[in-house]
Protein backbone atom coordinates (compact mmCIF):
# COMPACT_ATOMS: atom_id res chain seq x y z
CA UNK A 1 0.00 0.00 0.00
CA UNK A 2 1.52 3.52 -1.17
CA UNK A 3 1.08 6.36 1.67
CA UNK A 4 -0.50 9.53 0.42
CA UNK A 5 2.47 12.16 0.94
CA UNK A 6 0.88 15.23 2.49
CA UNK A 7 2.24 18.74 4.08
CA UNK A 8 0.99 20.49 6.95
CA UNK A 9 2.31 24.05 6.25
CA UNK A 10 1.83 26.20 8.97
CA UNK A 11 1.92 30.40 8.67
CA UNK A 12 2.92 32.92 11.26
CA UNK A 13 3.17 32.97 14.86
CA UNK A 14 2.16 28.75 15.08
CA UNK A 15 5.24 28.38 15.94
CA UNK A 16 4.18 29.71 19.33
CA UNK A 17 1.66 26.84 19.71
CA UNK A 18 1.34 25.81 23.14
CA UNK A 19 2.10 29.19 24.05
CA UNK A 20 0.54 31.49 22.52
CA UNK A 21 -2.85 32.81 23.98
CA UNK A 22 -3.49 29.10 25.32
CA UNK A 23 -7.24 30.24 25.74
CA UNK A 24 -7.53 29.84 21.86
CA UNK A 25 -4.97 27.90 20.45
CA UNK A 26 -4.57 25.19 23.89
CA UNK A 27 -1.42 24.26 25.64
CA UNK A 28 0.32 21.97 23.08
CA UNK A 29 2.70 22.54 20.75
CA UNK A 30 2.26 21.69 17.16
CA UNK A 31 5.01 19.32 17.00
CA UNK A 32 3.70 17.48 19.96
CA UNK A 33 -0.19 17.49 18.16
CA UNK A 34 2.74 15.83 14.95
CA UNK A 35 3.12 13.27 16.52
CA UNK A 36 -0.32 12.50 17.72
CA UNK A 37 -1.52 12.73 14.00
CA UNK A 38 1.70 10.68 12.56
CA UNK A 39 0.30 8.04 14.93
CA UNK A 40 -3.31 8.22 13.69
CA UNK A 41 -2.92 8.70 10.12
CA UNK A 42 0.79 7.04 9.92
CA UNK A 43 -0.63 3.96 7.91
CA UNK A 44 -2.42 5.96 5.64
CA UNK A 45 -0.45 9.00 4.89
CA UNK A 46 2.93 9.97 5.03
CA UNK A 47 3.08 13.51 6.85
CA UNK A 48 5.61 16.06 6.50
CA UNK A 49 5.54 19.43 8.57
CA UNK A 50 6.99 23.20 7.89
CA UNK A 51 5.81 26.00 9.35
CA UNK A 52 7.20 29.95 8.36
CA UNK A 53 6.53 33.23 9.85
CA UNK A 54 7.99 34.38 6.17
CA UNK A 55 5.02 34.57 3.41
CA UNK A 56 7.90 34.10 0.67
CA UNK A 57 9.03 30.82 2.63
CA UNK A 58 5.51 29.35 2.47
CA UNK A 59 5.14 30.28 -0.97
CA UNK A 60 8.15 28.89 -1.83
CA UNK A 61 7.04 25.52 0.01
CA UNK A 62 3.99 25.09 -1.70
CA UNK A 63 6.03 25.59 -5.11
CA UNK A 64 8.46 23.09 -3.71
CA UNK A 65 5.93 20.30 -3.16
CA UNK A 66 2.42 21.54 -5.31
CA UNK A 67 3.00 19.40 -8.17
CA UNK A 68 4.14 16.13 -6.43
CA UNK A 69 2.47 15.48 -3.13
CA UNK A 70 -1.24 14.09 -2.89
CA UNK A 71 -2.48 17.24 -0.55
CA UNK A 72 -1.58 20.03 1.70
CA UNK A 73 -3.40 21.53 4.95
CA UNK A 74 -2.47 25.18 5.02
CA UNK A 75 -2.98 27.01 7.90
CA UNK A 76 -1.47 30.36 6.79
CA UNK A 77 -2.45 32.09 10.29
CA UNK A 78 -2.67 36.03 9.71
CA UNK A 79 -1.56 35.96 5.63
CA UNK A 80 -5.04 33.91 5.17
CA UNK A 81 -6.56 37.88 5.34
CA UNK A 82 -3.65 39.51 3.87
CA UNK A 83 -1.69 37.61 0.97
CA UNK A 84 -2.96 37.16 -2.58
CA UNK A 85 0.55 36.38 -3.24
CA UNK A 86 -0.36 33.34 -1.50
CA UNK A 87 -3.30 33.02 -2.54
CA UNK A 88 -1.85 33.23 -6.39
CA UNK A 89 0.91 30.52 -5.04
CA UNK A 90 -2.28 27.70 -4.03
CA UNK A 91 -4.00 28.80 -7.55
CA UNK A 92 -0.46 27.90 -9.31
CA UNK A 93 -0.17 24.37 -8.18
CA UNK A 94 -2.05 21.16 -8.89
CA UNK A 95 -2.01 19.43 -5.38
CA UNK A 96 -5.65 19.86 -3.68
CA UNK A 97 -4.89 22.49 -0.33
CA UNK A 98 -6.94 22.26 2.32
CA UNK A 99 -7.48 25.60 4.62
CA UNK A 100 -7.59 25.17 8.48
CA UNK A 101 -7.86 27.64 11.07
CA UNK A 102 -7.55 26.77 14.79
CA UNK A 103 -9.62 28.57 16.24
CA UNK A 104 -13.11 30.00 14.36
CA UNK A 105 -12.29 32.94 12.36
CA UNK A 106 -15.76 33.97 12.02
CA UNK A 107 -16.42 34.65 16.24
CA UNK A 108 -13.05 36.47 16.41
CA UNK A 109 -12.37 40.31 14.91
CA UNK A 110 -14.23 41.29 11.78
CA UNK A 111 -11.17 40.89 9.37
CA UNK A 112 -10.68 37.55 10.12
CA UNK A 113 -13.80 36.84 8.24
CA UNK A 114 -12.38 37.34 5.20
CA UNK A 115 -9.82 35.02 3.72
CA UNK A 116 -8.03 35.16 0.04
CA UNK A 117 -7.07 31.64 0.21
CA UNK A 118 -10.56 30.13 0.73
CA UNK A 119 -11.85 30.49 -3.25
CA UNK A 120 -8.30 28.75 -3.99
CA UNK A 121 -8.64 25.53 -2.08
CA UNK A 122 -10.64 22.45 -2.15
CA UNK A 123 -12.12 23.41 1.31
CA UNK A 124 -12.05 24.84 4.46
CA UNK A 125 -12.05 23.52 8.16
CA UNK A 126 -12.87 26.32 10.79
CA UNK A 127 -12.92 25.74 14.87
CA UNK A 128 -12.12 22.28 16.17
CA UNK A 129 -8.67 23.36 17.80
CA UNK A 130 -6.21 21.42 16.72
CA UNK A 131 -8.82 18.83 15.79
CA UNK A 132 -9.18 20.82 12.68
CA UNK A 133 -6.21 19.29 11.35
CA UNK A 134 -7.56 15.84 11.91
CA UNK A 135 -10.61 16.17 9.49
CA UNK A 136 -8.44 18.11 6.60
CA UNK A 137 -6.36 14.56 7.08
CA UNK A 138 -9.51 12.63 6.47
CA UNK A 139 -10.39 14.44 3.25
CA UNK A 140 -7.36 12.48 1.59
CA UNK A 141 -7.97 9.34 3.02
């Protein structure tokens, strides 16, 4: 059985996962959630992980892997309501891209509403903590 190769590419300040205003992102870092997906979804799909606080890095990711691996779960953080650059960069490639957000965009300030990336990508996953990463994994199993 051949493993779906998928990227997680995370966007500003998730880095600071685990830290970061704990209220809405939790206590746990990303790498540690990692390795709770790798052992979920390990049989299935073969994960790789790179998160950027540079837009041009991410961009540069996507065109790195977006005609060879079998998806991508973007969380682009803050450049979901700023970048058409990186929205342009998902519209480029021929992988599928899911969006996920942490936390739900829609309850927080008004600009968050918006995103540039959502018309670009097979779909969108809003809200279930880190649980939204989870169910983007499911849409390529």
């Amino acid at each position: 059985m051949v493993r779906q190769k998928i990227l997680i590419l995370n966007g500003p300040n998730l880095n600071l996962l685990g830290t970061r205003e704990p209220e809405i992102y939790g206590h746990q870092t990303f790498e540690q959630y990692l390795e709770v997906l790798k052992d979920k979804f390990g049989k299935e799909l073969e994960l790789e992980y790179f998160q950027s606080n540079s837009e041009g890095a991410m961009i540069s990711k996507l065109h790195e892997v977006g005609f060879s691996y079998d998806g991508i779960l973007l969380n682009a953080g803050g450049y979901t309501h700023t970048s058409i650059a990186l929205a342009d960069a998902v519209s480029a490639i021929s992988t599928p891209v899911i969006e996920v957000h942490i936390s739900n965009v829609h309850a927080r300030e008004s600009f968050r509403a918006h995103s540039y990336l959502s018309p670009k990508c097979k779909g969108t996953i809003i809200g279930f903590g880190l649980r939204s990463y989870d169910l983007g994994l499911y849409s390529f199993i």
